[in-house]
PDB file of N, CA and C in Angstrom:
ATOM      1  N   UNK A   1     172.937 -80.479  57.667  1.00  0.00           N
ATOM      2  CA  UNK A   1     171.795 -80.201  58.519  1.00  0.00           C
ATOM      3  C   UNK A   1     171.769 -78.706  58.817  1.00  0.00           C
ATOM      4  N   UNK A   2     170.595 -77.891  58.767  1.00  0.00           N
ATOM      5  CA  UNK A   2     170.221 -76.991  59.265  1.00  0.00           C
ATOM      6  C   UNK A   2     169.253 -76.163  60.153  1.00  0.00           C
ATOM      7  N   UNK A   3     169.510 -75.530  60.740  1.00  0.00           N
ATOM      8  CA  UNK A   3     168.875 -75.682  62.247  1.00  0.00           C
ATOM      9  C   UNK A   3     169.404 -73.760  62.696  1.00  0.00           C
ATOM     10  N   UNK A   4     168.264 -73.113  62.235  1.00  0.00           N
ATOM     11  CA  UNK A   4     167.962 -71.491  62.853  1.00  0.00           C
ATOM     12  C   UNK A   4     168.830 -70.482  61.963  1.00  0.00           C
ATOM     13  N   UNK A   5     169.293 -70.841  60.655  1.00  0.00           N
ATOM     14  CA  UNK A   5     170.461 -69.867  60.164  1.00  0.00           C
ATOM     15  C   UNK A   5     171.987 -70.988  60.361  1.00  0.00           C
ATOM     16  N   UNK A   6     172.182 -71.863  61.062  1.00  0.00           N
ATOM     17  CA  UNK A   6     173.531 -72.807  61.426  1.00  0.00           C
ATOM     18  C   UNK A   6     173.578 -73.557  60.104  1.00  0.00           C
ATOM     19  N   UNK A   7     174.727 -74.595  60.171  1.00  0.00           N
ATOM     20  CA  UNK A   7     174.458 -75.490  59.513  1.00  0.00           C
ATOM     21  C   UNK A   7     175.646 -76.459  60.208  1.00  0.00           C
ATOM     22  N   UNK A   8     175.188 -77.761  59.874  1.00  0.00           N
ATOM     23  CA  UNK A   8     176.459 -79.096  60.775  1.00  0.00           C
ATOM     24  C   UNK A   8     177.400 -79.342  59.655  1.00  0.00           C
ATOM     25  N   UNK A   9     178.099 -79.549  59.388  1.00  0.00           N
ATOM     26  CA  UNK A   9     179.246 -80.291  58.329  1.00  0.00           C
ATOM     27  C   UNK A   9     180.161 -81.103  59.070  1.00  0.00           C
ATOM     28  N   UNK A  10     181.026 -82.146  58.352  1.00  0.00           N
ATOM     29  CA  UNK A  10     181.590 -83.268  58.813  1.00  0.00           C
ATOM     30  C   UNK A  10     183.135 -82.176  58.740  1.00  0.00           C
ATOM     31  N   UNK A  11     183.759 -82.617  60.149  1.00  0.00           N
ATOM     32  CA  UNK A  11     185.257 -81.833  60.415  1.00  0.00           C
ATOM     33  C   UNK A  11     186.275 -82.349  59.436  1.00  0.00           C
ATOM     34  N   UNK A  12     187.011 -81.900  58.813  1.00  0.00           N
ATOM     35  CA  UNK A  12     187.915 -82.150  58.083  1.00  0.00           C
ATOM     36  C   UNK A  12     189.473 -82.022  58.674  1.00  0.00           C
ATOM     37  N   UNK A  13     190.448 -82.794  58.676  1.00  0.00           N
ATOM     38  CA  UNK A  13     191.645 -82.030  58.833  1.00  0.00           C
ATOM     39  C   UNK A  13     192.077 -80.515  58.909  1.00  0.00           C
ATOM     40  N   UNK A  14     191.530 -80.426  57.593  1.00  0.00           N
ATOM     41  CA  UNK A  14     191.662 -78.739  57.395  1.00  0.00           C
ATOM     42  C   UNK A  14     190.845 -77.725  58.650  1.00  0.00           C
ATOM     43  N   UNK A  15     190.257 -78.773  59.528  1.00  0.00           N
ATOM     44  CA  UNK A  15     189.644 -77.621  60.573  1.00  0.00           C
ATOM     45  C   UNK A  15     190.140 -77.849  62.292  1.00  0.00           C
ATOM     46  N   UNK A  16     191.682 -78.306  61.690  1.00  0.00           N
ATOM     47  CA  UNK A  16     192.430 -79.356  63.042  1.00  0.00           C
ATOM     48  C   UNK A  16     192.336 -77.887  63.855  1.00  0.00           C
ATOM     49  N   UNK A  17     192.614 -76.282  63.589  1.00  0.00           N
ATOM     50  CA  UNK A  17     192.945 -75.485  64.367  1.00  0.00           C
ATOM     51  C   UNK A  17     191.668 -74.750  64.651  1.00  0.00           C
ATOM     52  N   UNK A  18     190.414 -74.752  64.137  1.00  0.00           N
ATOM     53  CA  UNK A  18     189.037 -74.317  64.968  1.00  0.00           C
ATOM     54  C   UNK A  18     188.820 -75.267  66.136  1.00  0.00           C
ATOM     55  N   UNK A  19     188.949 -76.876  66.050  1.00  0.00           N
ATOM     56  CA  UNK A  19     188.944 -77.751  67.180  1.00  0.00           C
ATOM     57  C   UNK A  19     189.698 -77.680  68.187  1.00  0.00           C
ATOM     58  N   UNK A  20     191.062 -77.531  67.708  1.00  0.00           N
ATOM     59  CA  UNK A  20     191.832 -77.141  68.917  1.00  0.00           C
ATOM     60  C   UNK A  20     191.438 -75.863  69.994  1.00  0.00           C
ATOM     61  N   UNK A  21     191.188 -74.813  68.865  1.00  0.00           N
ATOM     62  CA  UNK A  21     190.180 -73.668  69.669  1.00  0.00           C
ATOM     63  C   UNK A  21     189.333 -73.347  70.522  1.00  0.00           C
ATOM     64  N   UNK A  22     188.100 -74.252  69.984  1.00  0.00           N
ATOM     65  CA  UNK A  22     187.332 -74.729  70.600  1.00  0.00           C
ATOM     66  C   UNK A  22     187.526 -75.469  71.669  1.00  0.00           C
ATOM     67  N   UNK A  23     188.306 -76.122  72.051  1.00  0.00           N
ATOM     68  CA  UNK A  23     188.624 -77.045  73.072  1.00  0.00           C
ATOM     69  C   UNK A  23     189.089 -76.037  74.205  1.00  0.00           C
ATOM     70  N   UNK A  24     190.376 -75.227  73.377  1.00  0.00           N
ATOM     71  CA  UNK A  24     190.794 -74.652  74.963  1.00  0.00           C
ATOM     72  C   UNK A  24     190.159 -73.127  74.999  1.00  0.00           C
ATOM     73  N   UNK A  25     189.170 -73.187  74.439  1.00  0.00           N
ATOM     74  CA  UNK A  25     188.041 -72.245  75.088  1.00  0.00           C
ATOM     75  C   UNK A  25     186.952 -72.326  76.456  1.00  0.00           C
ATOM     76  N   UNK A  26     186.945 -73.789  75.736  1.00  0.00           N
ATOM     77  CA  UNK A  26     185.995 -74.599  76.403  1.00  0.00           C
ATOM     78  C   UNK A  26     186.799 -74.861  77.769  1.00  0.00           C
ATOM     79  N   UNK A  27     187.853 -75.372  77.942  1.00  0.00           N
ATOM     80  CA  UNK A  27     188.849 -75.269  79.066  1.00  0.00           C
ATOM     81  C   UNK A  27     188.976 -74.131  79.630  1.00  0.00           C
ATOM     82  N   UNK A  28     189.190 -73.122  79.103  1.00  0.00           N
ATOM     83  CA  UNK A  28     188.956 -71.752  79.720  1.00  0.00           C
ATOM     84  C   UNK A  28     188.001 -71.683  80.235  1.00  0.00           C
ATOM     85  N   UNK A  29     186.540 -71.429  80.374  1.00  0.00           N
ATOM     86  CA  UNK A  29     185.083 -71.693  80.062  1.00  0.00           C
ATOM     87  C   UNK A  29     185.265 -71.927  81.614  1.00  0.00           C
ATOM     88  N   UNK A  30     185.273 -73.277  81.459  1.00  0.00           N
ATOM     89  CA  UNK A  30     185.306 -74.434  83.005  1.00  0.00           C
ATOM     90  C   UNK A  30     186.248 -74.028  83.736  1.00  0.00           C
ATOM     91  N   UNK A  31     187.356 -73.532  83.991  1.00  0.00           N
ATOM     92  CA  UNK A  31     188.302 -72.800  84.813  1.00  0.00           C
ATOM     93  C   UNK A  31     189.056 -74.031  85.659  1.00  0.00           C
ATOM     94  N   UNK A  32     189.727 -72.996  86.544  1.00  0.00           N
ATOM     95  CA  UNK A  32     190.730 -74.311  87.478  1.00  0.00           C
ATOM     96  C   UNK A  32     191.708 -74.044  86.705  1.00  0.00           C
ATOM     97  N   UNK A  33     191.648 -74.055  85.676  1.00  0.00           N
ATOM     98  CA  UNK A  33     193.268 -74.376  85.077  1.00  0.00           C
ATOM     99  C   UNK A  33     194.235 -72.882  84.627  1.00  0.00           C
ATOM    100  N   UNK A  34     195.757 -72.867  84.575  1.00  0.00           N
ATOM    101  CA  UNK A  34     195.940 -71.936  84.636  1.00  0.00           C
ATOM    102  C   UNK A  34     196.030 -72.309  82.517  1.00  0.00           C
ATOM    103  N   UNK A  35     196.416 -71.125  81.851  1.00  0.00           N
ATOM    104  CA  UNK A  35     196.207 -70.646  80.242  1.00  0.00           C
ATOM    105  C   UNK A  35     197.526 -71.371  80.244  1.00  0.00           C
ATOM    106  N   UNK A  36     198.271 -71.451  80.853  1.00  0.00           N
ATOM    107  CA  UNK A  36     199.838 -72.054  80.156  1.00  0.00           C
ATOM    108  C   UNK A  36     199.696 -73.218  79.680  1.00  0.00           C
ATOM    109  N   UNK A  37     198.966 -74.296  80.646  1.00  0.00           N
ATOM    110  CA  UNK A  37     198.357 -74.846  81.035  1.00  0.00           C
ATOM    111  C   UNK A  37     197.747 -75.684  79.804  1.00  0.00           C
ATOM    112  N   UNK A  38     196.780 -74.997  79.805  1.00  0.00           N
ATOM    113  CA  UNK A  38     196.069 -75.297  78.455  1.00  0.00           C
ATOM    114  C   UNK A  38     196.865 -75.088  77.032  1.00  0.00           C
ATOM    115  N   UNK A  39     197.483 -73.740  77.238  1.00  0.00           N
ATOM    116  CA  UNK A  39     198.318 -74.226  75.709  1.00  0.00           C
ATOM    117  C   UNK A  39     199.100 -75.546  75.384  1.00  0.00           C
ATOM    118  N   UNK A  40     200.069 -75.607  76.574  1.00  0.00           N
ATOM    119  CA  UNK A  40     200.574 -76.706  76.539  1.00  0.00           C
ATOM    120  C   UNK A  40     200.058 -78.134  75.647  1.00  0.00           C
ATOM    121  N   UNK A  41     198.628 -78.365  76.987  1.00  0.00           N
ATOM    122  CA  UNK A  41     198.248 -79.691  75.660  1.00  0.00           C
ATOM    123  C   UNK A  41     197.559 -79.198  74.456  1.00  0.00           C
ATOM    124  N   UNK A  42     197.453 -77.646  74.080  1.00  0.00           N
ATOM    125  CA  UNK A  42     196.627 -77.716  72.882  1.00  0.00           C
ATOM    126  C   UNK A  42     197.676 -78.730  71.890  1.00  0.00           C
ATOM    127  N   UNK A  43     199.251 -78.315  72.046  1.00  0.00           N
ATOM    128  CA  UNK A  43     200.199 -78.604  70.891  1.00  0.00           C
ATOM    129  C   UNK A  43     199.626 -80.852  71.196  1.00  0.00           C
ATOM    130  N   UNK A  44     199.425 -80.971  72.383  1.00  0.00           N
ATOM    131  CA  UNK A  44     199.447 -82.593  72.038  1.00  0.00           C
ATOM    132  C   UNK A  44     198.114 -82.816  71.953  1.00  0.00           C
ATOM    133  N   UNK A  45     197.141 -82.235  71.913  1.00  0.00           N
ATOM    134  CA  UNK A  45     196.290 -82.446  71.571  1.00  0.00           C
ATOM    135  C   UNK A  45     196.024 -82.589  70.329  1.00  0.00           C
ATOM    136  N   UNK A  46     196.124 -81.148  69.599  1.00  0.00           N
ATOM    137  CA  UNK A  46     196.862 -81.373  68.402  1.00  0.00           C
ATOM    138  C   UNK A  46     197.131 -82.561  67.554  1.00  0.00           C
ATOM    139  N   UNK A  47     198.211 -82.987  67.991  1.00  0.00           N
ATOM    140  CA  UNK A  47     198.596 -83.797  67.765  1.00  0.00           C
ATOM    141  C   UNK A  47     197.770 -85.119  67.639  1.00  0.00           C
ATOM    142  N   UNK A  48     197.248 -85.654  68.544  1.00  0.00           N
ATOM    143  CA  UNK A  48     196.549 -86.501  68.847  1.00  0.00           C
ATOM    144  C   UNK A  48     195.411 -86.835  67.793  1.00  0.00           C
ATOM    145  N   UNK A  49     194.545 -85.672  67.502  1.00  0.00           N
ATOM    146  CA  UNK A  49     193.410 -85.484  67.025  1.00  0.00           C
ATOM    147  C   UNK A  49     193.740 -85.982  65.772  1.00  0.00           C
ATOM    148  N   UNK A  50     194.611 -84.981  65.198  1.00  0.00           N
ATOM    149  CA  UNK A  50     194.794 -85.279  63.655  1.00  0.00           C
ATOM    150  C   UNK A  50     195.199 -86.782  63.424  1.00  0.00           C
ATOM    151  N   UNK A  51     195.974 -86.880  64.066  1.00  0.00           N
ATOM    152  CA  UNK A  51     196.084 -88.897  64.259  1.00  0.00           C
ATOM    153  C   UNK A  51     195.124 -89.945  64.056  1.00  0.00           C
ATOM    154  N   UNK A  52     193.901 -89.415  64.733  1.00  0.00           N
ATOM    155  CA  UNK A  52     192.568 -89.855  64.776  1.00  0.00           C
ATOM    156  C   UNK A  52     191.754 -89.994  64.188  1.00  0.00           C
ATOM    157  N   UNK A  53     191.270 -88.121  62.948  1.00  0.00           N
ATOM    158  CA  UNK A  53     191.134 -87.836  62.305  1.00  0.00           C
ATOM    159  C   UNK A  53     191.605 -88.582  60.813  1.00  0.00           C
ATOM    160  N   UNK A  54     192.482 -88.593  60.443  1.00  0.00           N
ATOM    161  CA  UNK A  54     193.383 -89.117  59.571  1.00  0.00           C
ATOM    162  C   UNK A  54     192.728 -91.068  59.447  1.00  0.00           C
ATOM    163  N   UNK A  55     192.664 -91.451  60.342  1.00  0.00           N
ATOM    164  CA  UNK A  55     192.740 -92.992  60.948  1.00  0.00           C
ATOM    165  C   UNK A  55     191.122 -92.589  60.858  1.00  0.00           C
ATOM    166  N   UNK A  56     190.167 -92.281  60.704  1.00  0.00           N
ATOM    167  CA  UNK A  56     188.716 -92.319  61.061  1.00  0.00           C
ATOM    168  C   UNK A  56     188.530 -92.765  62.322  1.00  0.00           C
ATOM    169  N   UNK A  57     189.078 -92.653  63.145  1.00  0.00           N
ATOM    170  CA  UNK A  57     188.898 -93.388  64.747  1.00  0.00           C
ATOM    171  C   UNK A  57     188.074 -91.944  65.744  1.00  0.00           C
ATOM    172  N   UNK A  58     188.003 -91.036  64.831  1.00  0.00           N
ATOM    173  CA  UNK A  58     187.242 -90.150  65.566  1.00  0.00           C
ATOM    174  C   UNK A  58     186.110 -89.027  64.295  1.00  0.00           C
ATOM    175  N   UNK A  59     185.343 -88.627  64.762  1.00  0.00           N
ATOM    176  CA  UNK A  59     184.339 -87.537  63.522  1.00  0.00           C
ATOM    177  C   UNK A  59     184.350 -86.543  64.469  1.00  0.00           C
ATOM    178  N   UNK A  60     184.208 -85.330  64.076  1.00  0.00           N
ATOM    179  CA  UNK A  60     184.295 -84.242  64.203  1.00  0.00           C
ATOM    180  C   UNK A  60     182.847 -83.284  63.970  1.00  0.00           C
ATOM    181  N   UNK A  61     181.887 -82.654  63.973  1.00  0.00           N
ATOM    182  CA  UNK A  61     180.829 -81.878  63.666  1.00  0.00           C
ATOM    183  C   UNK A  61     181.316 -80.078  63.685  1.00  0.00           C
ATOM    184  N   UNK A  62     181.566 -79.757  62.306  1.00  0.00           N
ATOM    185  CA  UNK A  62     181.500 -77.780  62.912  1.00  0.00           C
ATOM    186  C   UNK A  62     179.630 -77.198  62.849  1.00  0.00           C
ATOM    187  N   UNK A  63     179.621 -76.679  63.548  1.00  0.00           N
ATOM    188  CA  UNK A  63     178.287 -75.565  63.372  1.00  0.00           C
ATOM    189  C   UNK A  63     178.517 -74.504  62.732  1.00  0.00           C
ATOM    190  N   UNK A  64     178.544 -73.988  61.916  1.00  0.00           N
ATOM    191  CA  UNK A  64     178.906 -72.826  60.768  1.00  0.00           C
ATOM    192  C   UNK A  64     177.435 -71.691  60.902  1.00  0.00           C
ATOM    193  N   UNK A  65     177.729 -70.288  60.656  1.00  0.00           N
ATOM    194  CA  UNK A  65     176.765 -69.550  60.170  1.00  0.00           C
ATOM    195  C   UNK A  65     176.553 -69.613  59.260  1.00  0.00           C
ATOM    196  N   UNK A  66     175.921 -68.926  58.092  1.00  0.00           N
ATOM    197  CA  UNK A  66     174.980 -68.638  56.761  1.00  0.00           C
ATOM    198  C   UNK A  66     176.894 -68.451  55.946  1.00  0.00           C
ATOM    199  N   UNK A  67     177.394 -67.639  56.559  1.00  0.00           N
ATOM    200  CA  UNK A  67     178.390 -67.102  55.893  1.00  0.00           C
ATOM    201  C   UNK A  67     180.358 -68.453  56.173  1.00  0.00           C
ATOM    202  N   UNK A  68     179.787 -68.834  57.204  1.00  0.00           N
ATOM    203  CA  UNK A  68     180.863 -69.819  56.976  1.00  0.00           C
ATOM    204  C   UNK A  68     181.711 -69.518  58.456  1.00  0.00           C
ATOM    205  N   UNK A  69     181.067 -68.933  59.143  1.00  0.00           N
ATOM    206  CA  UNK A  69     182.103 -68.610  60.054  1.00  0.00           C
ATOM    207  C   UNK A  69     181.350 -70.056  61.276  1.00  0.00           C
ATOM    208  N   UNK A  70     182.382 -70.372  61.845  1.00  0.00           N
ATOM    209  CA  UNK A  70     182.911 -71.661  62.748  1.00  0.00           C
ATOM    210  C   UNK A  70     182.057 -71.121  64.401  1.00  0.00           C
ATOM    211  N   UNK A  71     180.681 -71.397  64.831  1.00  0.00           N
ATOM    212  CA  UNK A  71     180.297 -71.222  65.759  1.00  0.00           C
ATOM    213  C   UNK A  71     180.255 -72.074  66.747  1.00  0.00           C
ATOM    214  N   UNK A  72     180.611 -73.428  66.771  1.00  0.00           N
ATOM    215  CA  UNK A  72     180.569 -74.665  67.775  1.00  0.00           C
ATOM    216  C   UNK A  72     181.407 -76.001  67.022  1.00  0.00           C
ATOM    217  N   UNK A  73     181.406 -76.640  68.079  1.00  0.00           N
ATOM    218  CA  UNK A  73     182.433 -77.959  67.104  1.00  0.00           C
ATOM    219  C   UNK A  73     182.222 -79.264  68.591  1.00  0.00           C
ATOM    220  N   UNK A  74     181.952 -80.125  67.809  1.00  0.00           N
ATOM    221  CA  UNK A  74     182.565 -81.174  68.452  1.00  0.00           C
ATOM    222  C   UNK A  74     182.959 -82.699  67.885  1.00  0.00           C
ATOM    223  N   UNK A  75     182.951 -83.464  68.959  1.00  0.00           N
ATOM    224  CA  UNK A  75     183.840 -84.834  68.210  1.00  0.00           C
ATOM    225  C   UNK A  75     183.347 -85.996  69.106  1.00  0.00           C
ATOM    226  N   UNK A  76     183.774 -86.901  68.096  1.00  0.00           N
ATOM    227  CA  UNK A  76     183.010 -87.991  68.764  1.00  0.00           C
ATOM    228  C   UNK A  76     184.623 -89.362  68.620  1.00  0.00           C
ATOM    229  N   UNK A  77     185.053 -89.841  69.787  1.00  0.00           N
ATOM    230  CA  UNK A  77     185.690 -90.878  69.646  1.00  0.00           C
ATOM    231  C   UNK A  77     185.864 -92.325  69.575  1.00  0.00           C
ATOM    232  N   UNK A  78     185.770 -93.002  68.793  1.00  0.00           N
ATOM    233  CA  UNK A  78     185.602 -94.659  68.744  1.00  0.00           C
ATOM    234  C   UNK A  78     186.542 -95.100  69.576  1.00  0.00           C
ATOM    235  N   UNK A  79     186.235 -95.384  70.597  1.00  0.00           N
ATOM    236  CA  UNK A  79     187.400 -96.368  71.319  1.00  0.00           C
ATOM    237  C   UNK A  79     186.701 -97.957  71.310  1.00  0.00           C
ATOM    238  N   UNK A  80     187.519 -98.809  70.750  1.00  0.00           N
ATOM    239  CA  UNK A  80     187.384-100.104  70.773  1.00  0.00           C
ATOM    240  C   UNK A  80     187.476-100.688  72.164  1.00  0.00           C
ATOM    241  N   UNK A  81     186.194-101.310  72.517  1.00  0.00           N
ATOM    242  CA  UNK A  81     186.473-101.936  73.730  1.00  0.00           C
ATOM    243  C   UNK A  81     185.641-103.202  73.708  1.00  0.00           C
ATOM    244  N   UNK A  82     186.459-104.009  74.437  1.00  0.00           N
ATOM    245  CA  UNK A  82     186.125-105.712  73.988  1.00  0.00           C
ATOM    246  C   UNK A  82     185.371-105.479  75.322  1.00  0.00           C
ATOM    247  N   UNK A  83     184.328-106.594  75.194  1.00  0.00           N
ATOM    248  CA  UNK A  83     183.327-107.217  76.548  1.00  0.00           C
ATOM    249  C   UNK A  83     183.666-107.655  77.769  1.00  0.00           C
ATOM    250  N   UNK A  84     183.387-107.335  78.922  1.00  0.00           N
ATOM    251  CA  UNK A  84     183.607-108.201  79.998  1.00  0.00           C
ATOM    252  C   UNK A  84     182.950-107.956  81.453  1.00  0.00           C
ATOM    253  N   UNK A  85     183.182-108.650  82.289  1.00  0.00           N
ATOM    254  CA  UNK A  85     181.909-108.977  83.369  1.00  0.00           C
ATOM    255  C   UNK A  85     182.027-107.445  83.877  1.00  0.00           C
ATOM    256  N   UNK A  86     182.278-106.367  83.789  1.00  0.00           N
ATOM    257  CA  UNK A  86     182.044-104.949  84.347  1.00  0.00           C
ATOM    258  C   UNK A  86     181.519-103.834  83.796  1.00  0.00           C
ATOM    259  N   UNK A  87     181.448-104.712  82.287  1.00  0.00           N
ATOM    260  CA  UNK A  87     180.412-103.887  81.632  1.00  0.00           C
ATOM    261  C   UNK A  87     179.333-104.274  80.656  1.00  0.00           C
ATOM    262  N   UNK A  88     179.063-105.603  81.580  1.00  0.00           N
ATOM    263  CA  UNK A  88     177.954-106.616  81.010  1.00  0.00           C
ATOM    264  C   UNK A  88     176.709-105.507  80.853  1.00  0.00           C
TER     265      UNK A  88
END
């Protein structure tokens, strides 16, 4: 998809460390937290993602320029959840 000069592509493994980026930017961004902070869970985050990734239990979107460079990212997570009277 393209949209002003951008373009969307599906996240790959290979882009486990622009997501992580993105994330604790975005944490930065929103504040409150101290940077140690945030590194900390980048490493389990990390972690996590690629787990996910790997397993299709999550998709990923980068926004790219003309030239390839990584301007936005996000993700989308499948969590399986069975039915019941609280979320009729």
């Amino acid at each position: 998809m393209r949209a002003r000069g951008y373009r969307l592509r599906a996240a790959r493994a290979s882009d486990l460390e622009t997501l992580v980026d993105h994330r604790h930017r975005m944490f930065l961004s929103i504040g409150g937290r101290a940077e140690e902070r945030i590194a900390a869970h980048d490493r389990r985050y990390r972690r996590w993602l690629l787990a996910r990734l790997r397993r299709g239990e999550l998709v990923g979107q980068i926004a790219e320029t003309r030239r390839g460079e990584a301007v936005g990212s996000g993700c989308i997570w499948y969590q399986p959840e069975q039915p019941r009277p609280e979320n009729a």
